[in-house]
PDBML (XML) file of the C-alpha atoms, coordinates in Angstrom:
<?xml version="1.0" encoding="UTF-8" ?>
<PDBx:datablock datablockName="MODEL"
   xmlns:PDBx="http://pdbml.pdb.org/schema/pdbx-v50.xsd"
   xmlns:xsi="http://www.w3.org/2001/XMLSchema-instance"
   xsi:schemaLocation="http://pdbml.pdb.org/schema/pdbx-v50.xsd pdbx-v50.xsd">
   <PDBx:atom_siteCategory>
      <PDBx:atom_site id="1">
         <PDBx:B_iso_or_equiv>0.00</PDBx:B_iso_or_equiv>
         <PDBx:Cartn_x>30.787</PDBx:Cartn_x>
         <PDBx:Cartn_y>2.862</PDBx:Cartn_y>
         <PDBx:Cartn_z>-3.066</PDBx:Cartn_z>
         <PDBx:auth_asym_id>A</PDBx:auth_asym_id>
         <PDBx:auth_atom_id>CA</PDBx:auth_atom_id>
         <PDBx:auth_comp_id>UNK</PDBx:auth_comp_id>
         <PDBx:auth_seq_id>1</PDBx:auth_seq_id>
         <PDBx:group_PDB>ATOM</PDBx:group_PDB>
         <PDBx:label_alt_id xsi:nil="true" />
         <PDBx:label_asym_id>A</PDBx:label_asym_id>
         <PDBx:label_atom_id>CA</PDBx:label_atom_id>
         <PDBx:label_comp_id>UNK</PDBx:label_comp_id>
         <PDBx:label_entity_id>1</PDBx:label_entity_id>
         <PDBx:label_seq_id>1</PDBx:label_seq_id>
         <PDBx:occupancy>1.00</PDBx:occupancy>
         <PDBx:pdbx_PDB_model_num>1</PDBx:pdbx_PDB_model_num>
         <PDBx:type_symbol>C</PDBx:type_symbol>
      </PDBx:atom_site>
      <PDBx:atom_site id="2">
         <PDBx:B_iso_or_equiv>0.00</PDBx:B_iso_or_equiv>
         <PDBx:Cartn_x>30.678</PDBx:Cartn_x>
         <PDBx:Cartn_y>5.504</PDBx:Cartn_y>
         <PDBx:Cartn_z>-5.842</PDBx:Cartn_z>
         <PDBx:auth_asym_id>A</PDBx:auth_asym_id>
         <PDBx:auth_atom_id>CA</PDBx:auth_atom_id>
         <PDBx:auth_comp_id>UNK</PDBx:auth_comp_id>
         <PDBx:auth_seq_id>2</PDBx:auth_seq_id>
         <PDBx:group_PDB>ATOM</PDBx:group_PDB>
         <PDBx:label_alt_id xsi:nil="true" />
         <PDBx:label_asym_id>A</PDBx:label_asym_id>
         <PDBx:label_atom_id>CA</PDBx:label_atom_id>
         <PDBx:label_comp_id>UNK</PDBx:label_comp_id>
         <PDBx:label_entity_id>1</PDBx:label_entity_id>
         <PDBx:label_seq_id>2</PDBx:label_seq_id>
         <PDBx:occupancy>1.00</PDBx:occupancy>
         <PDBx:pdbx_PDB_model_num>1</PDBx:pdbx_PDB_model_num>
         <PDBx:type_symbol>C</PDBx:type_symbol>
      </PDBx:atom_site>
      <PDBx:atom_site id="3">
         <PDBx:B_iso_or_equiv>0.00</PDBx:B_iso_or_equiv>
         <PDBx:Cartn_x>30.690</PDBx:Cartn_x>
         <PDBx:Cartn_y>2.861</PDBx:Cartn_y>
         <PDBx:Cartn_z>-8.346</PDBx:Cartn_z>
         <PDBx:auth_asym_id>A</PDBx:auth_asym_id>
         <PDBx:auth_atom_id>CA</PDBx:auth_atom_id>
         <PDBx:auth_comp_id>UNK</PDBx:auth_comp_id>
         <PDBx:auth_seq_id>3</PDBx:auth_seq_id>
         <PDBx:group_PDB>ATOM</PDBx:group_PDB>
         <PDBx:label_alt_id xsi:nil="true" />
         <PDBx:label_asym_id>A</PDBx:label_asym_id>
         <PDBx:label_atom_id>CA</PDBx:label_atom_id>
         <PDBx:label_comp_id>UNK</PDBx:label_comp_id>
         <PDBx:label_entity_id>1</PDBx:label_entity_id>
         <PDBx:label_seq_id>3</PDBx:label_seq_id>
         <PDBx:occupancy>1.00</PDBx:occupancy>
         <PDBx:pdbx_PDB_model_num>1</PDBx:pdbx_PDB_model_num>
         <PDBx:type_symbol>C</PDBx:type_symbol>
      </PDBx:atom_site>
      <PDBx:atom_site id="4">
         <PDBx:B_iso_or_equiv>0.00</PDBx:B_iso_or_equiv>
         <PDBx:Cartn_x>27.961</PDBx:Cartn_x>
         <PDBx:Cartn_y>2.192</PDBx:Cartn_y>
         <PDBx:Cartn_z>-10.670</PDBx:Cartn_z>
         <PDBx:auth_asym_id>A</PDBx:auth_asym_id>
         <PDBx:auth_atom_id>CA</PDBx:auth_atom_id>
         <PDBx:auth_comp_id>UNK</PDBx:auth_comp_id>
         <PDBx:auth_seq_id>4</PDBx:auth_seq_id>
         <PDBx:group_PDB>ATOM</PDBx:group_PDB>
         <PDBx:label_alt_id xsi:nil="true" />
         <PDBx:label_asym_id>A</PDBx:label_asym_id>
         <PDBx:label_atom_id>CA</PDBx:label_atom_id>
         <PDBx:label_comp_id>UNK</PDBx:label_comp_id>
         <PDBx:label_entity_id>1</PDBx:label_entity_id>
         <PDBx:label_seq_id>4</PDBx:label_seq_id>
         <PDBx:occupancy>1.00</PDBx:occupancy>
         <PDBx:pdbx_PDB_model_num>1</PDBx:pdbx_PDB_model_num>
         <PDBx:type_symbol>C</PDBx:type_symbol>
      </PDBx:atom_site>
      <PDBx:atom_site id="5">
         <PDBx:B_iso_or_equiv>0.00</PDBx:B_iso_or_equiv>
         <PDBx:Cartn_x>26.898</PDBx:Cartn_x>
         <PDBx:Cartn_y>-1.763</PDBx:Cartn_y>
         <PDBx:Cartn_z>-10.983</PDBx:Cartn_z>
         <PDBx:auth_asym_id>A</PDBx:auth_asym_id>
         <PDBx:auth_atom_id>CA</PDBx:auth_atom_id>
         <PDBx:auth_comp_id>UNK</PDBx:auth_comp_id>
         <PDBx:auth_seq_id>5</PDBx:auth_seq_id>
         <PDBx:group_PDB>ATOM</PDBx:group_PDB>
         <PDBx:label_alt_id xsi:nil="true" />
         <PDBx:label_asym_id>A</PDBx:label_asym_id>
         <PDBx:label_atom_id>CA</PDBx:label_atom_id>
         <PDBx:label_comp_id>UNK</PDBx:label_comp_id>
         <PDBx:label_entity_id>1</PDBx:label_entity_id>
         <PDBx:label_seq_id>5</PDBx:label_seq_id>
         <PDBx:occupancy>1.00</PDBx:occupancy>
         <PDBx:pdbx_PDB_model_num>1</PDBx:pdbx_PDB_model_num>
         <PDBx:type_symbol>C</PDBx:type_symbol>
      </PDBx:atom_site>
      <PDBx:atom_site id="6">
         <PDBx:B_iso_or_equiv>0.00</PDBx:B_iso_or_equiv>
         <PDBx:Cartn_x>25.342</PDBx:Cartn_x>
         <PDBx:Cartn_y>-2.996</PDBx:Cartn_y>
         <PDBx:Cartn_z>-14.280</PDBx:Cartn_z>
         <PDBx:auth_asym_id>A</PDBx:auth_asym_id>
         <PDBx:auth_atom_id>CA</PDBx:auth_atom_id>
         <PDBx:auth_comp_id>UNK</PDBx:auth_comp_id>
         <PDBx:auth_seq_id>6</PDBx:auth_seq_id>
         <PDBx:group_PDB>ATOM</PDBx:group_PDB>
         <PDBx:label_alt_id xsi:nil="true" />
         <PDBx:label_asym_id>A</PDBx:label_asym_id>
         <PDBx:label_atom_id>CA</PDBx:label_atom_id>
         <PDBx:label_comp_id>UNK</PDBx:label_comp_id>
         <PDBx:label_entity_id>1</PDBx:label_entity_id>
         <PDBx:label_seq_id>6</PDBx:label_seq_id>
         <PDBx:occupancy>1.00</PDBx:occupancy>
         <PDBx:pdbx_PDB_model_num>1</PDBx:pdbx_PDB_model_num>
         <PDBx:type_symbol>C</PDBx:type_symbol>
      </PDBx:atom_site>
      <PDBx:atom_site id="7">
         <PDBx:B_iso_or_equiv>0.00</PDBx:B_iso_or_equiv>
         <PDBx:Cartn_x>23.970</PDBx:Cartn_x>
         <PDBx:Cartn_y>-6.666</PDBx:Cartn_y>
         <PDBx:Cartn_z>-14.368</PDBx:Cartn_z>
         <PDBx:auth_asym_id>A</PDBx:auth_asym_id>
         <PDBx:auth_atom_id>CA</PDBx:auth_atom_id>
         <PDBx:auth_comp_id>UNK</PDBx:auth_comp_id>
         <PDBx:auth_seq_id>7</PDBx:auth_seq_id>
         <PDBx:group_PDB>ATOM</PDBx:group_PDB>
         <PDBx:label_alt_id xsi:nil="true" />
         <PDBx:label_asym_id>A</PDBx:label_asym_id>
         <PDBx:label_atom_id>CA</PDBx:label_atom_id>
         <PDBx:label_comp_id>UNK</PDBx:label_comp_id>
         <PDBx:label_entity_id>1</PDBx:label_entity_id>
         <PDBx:label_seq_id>7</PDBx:label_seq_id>
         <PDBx:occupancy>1.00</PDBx:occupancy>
         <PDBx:pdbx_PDB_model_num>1</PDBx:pdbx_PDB_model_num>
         <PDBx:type_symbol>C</PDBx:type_symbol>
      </PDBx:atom_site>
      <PDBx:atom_site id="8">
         <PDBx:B_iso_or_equiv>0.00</PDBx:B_iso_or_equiv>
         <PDBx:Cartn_x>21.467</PDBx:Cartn_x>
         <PDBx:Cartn_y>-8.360</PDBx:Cartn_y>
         <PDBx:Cartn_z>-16.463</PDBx:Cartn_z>
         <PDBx:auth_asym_id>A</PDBx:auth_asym_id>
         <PDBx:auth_atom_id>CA</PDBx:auth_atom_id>
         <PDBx:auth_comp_id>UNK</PDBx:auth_comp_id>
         <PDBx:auth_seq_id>8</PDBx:auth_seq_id>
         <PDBx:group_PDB>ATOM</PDBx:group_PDB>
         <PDBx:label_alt_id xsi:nil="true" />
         <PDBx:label_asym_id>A</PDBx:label_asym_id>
         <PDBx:label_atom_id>CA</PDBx:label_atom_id>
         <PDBx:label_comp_id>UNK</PDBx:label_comp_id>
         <PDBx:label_entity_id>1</PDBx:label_entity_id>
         <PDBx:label_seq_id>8</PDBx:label_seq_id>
         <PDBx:occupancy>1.00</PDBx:occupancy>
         <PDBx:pdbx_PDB_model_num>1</PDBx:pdbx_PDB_model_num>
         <PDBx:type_symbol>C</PDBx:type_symbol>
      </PDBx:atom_site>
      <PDBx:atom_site id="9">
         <PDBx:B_iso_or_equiv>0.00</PDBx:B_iso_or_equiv>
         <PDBx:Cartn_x>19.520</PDBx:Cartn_x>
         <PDBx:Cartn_y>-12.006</PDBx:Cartn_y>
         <PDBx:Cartn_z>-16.136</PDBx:Cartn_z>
         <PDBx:auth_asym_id>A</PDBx:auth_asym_id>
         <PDBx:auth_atom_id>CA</PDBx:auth_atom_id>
         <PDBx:auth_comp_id>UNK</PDBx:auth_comp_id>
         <PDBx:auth_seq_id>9</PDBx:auth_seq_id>
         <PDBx:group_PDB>ATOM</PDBx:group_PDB>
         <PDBx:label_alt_id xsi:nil="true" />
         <PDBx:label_asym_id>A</PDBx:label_asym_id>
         <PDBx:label_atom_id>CA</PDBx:label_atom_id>
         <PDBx:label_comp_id>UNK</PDBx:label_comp_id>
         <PDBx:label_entity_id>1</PDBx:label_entity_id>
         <PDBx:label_seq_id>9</PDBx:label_seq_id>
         <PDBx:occupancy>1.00</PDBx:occupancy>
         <PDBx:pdbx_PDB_model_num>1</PDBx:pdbx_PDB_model_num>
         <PDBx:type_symbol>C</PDBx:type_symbol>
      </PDBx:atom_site>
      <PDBx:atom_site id="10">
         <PDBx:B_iso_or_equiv>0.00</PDBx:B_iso_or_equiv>
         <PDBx:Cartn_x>17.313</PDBx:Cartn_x>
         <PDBx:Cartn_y>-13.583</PDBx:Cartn_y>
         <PDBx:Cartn_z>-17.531</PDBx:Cartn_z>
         <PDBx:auth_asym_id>A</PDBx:auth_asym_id>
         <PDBx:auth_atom_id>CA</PDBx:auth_atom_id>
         <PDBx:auth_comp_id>UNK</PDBx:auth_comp_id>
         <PDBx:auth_seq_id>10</PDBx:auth_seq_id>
         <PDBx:group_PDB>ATOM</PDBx:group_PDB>
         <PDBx:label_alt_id xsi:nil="true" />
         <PDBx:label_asym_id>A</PDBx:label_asym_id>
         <PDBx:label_atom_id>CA</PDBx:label_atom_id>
         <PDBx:label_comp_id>UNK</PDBx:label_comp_id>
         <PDBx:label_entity_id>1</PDBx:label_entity_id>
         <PDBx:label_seq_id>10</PDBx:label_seq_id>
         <PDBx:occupancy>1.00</PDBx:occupancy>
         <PDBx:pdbx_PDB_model_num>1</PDBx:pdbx_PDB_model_num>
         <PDBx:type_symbol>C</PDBx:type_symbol>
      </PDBx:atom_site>
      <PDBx:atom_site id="11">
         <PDBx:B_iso_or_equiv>0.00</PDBx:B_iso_or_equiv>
         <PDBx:Cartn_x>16.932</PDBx:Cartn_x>
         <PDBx:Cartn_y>-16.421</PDBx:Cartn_y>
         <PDBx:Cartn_z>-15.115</PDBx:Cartn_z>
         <PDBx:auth_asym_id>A</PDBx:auth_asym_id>
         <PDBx:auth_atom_id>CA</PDBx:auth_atom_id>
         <PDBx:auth_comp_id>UNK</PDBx:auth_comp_id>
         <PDBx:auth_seq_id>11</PDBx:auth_seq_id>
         <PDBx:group_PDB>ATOM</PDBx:group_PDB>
         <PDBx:label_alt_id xsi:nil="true" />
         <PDBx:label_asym_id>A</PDBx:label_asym_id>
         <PDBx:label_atom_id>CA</PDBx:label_atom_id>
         <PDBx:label_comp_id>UNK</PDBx:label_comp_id>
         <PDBx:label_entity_id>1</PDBx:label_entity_id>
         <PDBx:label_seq_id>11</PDBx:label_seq_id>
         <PDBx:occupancy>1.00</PDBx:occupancy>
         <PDBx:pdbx_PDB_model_num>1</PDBx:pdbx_PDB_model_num>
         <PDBx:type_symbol>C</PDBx:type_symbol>
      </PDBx:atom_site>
      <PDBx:atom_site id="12">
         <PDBx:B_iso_or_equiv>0.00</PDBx:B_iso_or_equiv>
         <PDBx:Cartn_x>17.209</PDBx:Cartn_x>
         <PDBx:Cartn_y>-13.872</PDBx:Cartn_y>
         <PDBx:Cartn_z>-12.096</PDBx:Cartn_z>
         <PDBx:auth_asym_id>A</PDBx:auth_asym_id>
         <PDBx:auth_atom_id>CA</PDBx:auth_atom_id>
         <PDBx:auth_comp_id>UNK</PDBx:auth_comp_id>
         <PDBx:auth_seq_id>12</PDBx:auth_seq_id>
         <PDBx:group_PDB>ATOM</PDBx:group_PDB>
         <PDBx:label_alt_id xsi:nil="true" />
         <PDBx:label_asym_id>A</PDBx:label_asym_id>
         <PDBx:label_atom_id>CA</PDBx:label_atom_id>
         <PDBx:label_comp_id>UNK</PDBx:label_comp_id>
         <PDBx:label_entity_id>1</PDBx:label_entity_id>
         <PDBx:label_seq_id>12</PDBx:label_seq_id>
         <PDBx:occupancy>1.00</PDBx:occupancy>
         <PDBx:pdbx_PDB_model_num>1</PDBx:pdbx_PDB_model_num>
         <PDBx:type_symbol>C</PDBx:type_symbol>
      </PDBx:atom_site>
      <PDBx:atom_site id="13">
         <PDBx:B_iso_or_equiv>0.00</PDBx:B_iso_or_equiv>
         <PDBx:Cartn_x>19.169</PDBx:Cartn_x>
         <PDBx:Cartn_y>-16.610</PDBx:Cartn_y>
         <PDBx:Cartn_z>-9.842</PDBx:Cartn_z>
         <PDBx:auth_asym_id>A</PDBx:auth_asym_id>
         <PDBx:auth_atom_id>CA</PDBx:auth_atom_id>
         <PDBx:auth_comp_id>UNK</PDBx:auth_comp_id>
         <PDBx:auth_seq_id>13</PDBx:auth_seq_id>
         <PDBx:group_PDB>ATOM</PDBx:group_PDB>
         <PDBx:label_alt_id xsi:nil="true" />
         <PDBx:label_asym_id>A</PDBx:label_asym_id>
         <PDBx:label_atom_id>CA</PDBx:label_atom_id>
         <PDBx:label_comp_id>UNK</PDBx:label_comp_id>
         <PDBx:label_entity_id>1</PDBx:label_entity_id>
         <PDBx:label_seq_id>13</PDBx:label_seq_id>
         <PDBx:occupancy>1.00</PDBx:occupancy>
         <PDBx:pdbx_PDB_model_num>1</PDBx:pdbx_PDB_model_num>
         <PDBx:type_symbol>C</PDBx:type_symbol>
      </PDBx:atom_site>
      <PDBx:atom_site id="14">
         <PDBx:B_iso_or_equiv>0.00</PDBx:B_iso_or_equiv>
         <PDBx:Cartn_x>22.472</PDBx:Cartn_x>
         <PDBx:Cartn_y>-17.154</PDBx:Cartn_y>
         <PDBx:Cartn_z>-11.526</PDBx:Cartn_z>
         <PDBx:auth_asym_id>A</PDBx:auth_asym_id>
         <PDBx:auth_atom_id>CA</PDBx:auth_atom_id>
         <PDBx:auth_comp_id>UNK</PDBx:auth_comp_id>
         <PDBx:auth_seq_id>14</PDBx:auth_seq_id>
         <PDBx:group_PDB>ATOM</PDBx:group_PDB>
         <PDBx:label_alt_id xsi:nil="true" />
         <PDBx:label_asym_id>A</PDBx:label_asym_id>
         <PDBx:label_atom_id>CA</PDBx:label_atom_id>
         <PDBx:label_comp_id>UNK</PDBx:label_comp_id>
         <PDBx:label_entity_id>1</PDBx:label_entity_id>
         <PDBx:label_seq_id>14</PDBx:label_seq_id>
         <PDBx:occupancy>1.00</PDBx:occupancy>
         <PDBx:pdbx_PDB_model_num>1</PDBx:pdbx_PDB_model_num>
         <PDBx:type_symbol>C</PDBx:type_symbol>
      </PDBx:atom_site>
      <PDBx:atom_site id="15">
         <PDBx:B_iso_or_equiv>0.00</PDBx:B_iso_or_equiv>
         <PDBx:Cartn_x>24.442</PDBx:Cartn_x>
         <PDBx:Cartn_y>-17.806</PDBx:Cartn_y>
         <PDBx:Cartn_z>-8.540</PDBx:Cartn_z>
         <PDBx:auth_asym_id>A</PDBx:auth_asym_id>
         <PDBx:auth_atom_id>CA</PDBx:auth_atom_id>
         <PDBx:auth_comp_id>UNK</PDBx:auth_comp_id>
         <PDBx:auth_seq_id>15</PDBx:auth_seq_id>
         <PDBx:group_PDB>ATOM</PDBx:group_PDB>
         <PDBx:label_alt_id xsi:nil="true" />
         <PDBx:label_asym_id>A</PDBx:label_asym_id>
         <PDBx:label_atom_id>CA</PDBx:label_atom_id>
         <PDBx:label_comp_id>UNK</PDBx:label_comp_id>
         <PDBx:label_entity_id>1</PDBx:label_entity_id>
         <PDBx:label_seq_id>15</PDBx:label_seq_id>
         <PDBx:occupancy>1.00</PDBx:occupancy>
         <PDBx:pdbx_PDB_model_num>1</PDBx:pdbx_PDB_model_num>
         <PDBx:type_symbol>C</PDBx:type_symbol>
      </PDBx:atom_site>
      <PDBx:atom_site id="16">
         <PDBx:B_iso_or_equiv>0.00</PDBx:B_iso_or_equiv>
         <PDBx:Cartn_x>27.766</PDBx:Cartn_x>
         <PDBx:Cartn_y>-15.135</PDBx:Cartn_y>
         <PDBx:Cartn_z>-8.768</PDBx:Cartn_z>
         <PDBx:auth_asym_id>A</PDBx:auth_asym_id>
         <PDBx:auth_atom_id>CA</PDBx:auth_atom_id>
         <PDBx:auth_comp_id>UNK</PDBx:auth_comp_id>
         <PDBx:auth_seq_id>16</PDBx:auth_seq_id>
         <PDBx:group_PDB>ATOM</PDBx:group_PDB>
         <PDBx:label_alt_id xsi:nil="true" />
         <PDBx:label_asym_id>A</PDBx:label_asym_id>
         <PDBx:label_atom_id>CA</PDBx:label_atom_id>
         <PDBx:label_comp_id>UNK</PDBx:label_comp_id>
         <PDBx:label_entity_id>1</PDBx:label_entity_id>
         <PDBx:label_seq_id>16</PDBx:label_seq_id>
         <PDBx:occupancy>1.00</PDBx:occupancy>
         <PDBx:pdbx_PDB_model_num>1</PDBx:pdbx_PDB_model_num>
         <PDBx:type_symbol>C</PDBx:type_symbol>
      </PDBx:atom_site>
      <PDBx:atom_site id="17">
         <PDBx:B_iso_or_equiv>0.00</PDBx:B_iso_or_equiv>
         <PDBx:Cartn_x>25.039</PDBx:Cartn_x>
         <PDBx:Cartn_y>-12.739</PDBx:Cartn_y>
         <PDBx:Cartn_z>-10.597</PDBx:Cartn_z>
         <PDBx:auth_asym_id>A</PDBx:auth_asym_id>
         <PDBx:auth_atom_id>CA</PDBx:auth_atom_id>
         <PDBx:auth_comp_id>UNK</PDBx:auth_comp_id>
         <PDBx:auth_seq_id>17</PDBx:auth_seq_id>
         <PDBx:group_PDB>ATOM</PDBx:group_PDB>
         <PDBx:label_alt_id xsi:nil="true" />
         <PDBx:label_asym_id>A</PDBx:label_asym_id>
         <PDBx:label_atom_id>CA</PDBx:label_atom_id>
         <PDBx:label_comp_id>UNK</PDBx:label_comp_id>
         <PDBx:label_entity_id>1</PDBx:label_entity_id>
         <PDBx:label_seq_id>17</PDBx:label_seq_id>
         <PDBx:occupancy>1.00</PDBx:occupancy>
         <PDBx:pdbx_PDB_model_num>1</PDBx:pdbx_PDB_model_num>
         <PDBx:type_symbol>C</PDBx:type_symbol>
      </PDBx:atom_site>
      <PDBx:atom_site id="18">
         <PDBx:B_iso_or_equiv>0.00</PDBx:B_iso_or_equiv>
         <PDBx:Cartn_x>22.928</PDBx:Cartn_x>
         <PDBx:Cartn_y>-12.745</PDBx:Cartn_y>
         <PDBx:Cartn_z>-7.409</PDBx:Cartn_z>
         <PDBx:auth_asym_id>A</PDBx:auth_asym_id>
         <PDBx:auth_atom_id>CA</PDBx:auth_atom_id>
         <PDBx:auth_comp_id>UNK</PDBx:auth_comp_id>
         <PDBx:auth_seq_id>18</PDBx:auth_seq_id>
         <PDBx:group_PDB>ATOM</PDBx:group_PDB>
         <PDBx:label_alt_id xsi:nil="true" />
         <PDBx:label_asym_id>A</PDBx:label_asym_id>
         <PDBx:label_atom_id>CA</PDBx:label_atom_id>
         <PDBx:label_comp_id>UNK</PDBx:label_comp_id>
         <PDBx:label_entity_id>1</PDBx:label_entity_id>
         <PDBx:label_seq_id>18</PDBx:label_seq_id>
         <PDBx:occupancy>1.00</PDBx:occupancy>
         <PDBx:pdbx_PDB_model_num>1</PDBx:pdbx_PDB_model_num>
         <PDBx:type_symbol>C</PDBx:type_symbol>
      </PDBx:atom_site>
      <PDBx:atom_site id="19">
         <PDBx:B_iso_or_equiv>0.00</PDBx:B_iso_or_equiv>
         <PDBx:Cartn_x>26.352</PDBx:Cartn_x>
         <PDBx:Cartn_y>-12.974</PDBx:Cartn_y>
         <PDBx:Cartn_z>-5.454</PDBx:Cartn_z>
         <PDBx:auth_asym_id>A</PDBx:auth_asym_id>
         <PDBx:auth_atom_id>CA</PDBx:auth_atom_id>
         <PDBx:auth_comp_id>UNK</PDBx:auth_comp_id>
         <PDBx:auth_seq_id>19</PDBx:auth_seq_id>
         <PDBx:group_PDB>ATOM</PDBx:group_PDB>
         <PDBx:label_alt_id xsi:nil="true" />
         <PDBx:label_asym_id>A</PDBx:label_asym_id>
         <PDBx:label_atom_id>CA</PDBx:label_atom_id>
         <PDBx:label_comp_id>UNK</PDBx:label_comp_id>
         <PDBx:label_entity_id>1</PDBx:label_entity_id>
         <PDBx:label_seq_id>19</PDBx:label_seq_id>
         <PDBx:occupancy>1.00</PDBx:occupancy>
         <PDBx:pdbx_PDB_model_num>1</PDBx:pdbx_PDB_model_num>
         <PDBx:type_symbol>C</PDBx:type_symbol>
      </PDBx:atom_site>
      <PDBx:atom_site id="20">
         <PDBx:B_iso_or_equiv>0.00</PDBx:B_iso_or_equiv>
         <PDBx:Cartn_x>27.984</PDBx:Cartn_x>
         <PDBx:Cartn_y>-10.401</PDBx:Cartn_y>
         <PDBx:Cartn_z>-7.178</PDBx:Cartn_z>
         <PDBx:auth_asym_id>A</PDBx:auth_asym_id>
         <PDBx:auth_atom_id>CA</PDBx:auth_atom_id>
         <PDBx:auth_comp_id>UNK</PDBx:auth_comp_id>
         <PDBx:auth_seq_id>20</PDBx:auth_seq_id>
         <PDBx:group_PDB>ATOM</PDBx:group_PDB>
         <PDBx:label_alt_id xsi:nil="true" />
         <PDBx:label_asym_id>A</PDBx:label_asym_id>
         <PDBx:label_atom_id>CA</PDBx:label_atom_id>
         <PDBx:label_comp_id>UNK</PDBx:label_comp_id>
         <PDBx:label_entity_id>1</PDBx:label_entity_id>
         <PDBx:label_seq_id>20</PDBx:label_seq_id>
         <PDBx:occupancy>1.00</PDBx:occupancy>
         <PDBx:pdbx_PDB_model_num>1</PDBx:pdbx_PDB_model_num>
         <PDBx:type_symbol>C</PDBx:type_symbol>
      </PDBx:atom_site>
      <PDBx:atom_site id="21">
         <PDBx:B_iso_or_equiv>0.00</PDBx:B_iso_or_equiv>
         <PDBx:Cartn_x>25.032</PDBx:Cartn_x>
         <PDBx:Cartn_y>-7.994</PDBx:Cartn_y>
         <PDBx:Cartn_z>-6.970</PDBx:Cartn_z>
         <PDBx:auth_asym_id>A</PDBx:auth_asym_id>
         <PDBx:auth_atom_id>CA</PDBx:auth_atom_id>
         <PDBx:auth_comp_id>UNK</PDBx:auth_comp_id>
         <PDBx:auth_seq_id>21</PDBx:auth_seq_id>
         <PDBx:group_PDB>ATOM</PDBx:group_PDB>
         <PDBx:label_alt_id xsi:nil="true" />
         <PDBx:label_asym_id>A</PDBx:label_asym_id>
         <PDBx:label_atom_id>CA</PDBx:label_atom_id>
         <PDBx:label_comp_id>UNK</PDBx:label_comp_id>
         <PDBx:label_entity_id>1</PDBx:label_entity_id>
         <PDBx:label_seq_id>21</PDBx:label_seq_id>
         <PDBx:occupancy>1.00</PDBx:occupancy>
         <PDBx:pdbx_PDB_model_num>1</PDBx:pdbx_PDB_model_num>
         <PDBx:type_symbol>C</PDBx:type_symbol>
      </PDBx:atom_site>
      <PDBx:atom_site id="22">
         <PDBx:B_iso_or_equiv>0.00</PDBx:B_iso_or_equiv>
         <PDBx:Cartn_x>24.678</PDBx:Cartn_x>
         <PDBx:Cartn_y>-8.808</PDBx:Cartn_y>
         <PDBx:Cartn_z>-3.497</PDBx:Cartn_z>
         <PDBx:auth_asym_id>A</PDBx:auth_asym_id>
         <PDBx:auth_atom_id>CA</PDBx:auth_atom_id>
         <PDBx:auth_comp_id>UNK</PDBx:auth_comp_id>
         <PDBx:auth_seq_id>22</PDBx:auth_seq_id>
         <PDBx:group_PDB>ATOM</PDBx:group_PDB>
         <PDBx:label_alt_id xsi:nil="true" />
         <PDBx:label_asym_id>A</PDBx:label_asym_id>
         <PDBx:label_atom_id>CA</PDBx:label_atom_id>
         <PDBx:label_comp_id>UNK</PDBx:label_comp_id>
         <PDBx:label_entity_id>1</PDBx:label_entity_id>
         <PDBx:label_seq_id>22</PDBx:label_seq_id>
         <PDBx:occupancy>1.00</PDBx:occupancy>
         <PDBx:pdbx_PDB_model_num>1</PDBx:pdbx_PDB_model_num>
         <PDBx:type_symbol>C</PDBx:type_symbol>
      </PDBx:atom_site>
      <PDBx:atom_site id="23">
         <PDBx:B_iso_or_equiv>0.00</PDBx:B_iso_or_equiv>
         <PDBx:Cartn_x>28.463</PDBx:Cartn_x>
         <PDBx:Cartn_y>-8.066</PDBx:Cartn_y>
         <PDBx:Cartn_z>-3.002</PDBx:Cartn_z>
         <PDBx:auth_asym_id>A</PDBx:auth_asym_id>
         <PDBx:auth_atom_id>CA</PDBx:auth_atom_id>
         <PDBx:auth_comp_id>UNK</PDBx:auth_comp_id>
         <PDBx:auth_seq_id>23</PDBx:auth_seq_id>
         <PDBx:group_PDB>ATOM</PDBx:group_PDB>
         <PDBx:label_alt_id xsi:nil="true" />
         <PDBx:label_asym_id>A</PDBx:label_asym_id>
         <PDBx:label_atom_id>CA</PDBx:label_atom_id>
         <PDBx:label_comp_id>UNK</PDBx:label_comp_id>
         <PDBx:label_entity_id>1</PDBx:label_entity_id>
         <PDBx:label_seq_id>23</PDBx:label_seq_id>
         <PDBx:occupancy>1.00</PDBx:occupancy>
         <PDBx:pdbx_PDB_model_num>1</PDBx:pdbx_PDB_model_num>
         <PDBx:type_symbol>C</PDBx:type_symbol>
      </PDBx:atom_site>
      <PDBx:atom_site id="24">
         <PDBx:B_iso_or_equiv>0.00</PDBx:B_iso_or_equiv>
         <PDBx:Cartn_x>28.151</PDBx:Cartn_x>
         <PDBx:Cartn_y>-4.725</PDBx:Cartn_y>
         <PDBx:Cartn_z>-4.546</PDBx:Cartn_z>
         <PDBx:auth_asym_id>A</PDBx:auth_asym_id>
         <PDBx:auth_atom_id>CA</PDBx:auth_atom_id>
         <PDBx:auth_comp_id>UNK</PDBx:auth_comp_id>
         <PDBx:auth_seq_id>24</PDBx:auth_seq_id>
         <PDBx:group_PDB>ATOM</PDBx:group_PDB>
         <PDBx:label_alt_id xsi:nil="true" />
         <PDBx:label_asym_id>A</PDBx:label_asym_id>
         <PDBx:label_atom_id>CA</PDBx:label_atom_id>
         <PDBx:label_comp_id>UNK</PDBx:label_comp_id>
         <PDBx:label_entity_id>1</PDBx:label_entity_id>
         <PDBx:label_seq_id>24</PDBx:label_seq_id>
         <PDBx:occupancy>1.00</PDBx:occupancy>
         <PDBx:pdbx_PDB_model_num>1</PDBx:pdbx_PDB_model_num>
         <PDBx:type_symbol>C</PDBx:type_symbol>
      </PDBx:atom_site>
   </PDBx:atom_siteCategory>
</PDBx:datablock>
């Protein structure tokens, strides 16, 4: 939970971005 998580999209709905954002 102290962890900082990057991500970056262009499309906005890449499936394991979204997932993995949601996950963190």
């Amino acid at each position: 939970k102290d962890s900082i998580c990057v991500f970056s999209s262009r499309s906005g709905n890449t499936k394991e971005i979204v997932a993995a954002a949601k996950f963190c």
